[in-house]
Structures are given as C-alpha cells and as structure tokens.
Protein backbone atom coordinates (compact mmCIF):
# COMPACT_ATOMS: atom_id res chain seq x y z
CA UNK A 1 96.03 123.70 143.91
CA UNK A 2 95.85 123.24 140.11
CA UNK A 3 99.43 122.61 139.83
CA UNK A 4 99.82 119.78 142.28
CA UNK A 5 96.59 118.19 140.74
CA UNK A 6 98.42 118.57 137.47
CA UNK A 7 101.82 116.76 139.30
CA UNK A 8 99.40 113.88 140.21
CA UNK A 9 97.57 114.16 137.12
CA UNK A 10 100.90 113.04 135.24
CA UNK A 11 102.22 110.78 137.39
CA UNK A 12 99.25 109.03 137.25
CA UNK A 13 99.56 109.14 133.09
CA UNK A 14 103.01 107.95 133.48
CA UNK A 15 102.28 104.85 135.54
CA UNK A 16 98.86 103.96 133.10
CA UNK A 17 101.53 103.78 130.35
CA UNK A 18 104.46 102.15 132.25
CA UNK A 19 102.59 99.57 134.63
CA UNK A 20 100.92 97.33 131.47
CA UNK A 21 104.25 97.65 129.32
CA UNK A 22 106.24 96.57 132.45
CA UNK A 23 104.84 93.84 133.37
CA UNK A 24 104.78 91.43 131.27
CA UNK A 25 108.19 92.35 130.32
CA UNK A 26 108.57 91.16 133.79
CA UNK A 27 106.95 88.23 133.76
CA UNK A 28 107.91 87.14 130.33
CA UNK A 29 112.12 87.58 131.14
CA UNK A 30 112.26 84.86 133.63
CA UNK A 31 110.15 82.04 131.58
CA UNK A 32 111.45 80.53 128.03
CA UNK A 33 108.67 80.75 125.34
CA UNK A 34 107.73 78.50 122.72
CA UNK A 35 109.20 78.52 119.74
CA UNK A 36 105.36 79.30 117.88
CA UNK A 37 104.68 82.10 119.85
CA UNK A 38 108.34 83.83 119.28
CA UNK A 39 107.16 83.43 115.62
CA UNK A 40 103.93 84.60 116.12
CA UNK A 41 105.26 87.37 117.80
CA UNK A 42 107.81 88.29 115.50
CA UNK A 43 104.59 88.90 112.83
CA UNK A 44 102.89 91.51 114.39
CA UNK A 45 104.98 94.62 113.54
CA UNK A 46 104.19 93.35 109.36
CA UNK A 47 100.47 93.05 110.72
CA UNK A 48 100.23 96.37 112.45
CA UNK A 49 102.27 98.01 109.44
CA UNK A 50 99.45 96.15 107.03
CA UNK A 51 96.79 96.87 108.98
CA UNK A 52 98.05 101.20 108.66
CA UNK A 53 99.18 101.25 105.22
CA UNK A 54 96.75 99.01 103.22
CA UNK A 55 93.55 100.73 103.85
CA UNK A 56 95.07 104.13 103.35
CA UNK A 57 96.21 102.90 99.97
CA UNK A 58 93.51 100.88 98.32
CA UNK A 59 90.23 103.38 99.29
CA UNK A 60 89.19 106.48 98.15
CA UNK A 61 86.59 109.41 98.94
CA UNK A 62 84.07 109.94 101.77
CA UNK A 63 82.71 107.26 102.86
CA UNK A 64 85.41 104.87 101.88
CA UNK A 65 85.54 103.02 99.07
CA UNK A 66 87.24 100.37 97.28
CA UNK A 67 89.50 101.79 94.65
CA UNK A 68 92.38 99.83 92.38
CA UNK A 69 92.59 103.05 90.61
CA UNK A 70 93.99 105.91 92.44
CA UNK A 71 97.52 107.63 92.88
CA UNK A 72 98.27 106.78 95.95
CA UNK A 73 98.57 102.84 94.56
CA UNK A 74 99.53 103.39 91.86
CA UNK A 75 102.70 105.35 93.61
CA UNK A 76 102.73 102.27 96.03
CA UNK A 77 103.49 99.64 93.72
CA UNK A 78 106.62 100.95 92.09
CA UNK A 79 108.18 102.21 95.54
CA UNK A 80 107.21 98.70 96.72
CA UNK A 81 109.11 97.14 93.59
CA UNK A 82 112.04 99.56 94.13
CA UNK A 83 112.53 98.90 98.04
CA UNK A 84 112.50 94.93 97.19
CA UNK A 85 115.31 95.42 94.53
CA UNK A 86 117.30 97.98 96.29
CA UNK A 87 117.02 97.40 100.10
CA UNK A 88 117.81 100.71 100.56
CA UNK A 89 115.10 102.70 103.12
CA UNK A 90 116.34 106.26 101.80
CA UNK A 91 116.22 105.32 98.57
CA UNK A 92 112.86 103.60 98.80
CA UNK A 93 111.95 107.31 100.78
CA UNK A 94 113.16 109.18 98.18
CA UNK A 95 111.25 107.25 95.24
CA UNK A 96 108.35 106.84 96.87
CA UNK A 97 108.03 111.31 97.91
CA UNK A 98 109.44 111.86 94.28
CA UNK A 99 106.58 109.74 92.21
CA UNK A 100 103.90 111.20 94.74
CA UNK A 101 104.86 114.24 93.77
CA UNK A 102 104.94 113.32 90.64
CA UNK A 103 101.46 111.62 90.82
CA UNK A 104 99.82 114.88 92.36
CA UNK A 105 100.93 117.20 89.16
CA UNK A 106 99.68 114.35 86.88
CA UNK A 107 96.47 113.49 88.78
C-alpha cells in the first residue's frame, strides 16, 4: 500500500514540475515574440544571479545588515575585476576560492 502511494506520490511530483514548464514552451514555439520581450527575457538570468549574489555579499551578522566592509566584498571586487579582464570562468574560480581563502586567514 505505501509503495504504490509512493508511485503516485511521484508521478504526481513529476507532472507539478513538468506541466507549468511545458506549457508555455508549447504555446510560446508556435507564436513569434516581440523583439522587447526577447530582450526582456534575455535579462532575467543577470537579475536572478543579482538578486542571489548581491545580498549574500554586501550584509553581515544576524539580523542582516548593511556592510561595505567585510571579506566576502572585499574578495568580490577583485574576482569581479579579474573575470572582466580575463574572461576566463576557471580562472575567475580559481581567484576568487584562492583570495577567500586568503581573506579567512587574514580576517
């Protein structure tokens, strides 16, 4: 009995996640957008990445607090600096674990 409620149980998971990413997929293929909205689109990956990283960067402590003074920025900045110049995402990866580290036996 448990198991074939756990069967359903996933199936049931599996079409909650597939149905709303499938349709408009659907929908969306046969129609031509506007040229705005293909923009607009093509700016919510930076947004979402913004909206993870900045926050985690910029405050401090418990509750959170505005900070322009902590490690973890002031890390940030020269990986930022060093992925613009280089281009280069292992590189950037590299820089950014090695002056963390870095930061942690400092700070």
């Amino acid at each position: 009995m448990v198991r074939s409620e756990l069967i359903w149980l996933f199936i049931a998971m599996g079409a909650v996640t597939f149905i709303p990413r499938w349709l408009p997929l659907f929908y969306l293929s046969q129609r031509r957008l506007p040229e705005w909205f293909t923009d607009w689109l093509d700016l919510i990956p930076v947004a979402v990445l913004s909206a993870l990283v900045v926050p985690e960067i910029m405050t401090v402590g418990v509750p959170r607090h505005l900070s322009l003074i902590n490690p973890r920025l002031l890390v940030a900045l020269p990986t930022f600096i060093f992925a613009l110049k280089t281009k280069s995402l292992g590189g950037t990866v590299f820089a950014g674990m090695l002056l963390y580290w870095l930061a942690g036996i400092i700070f």
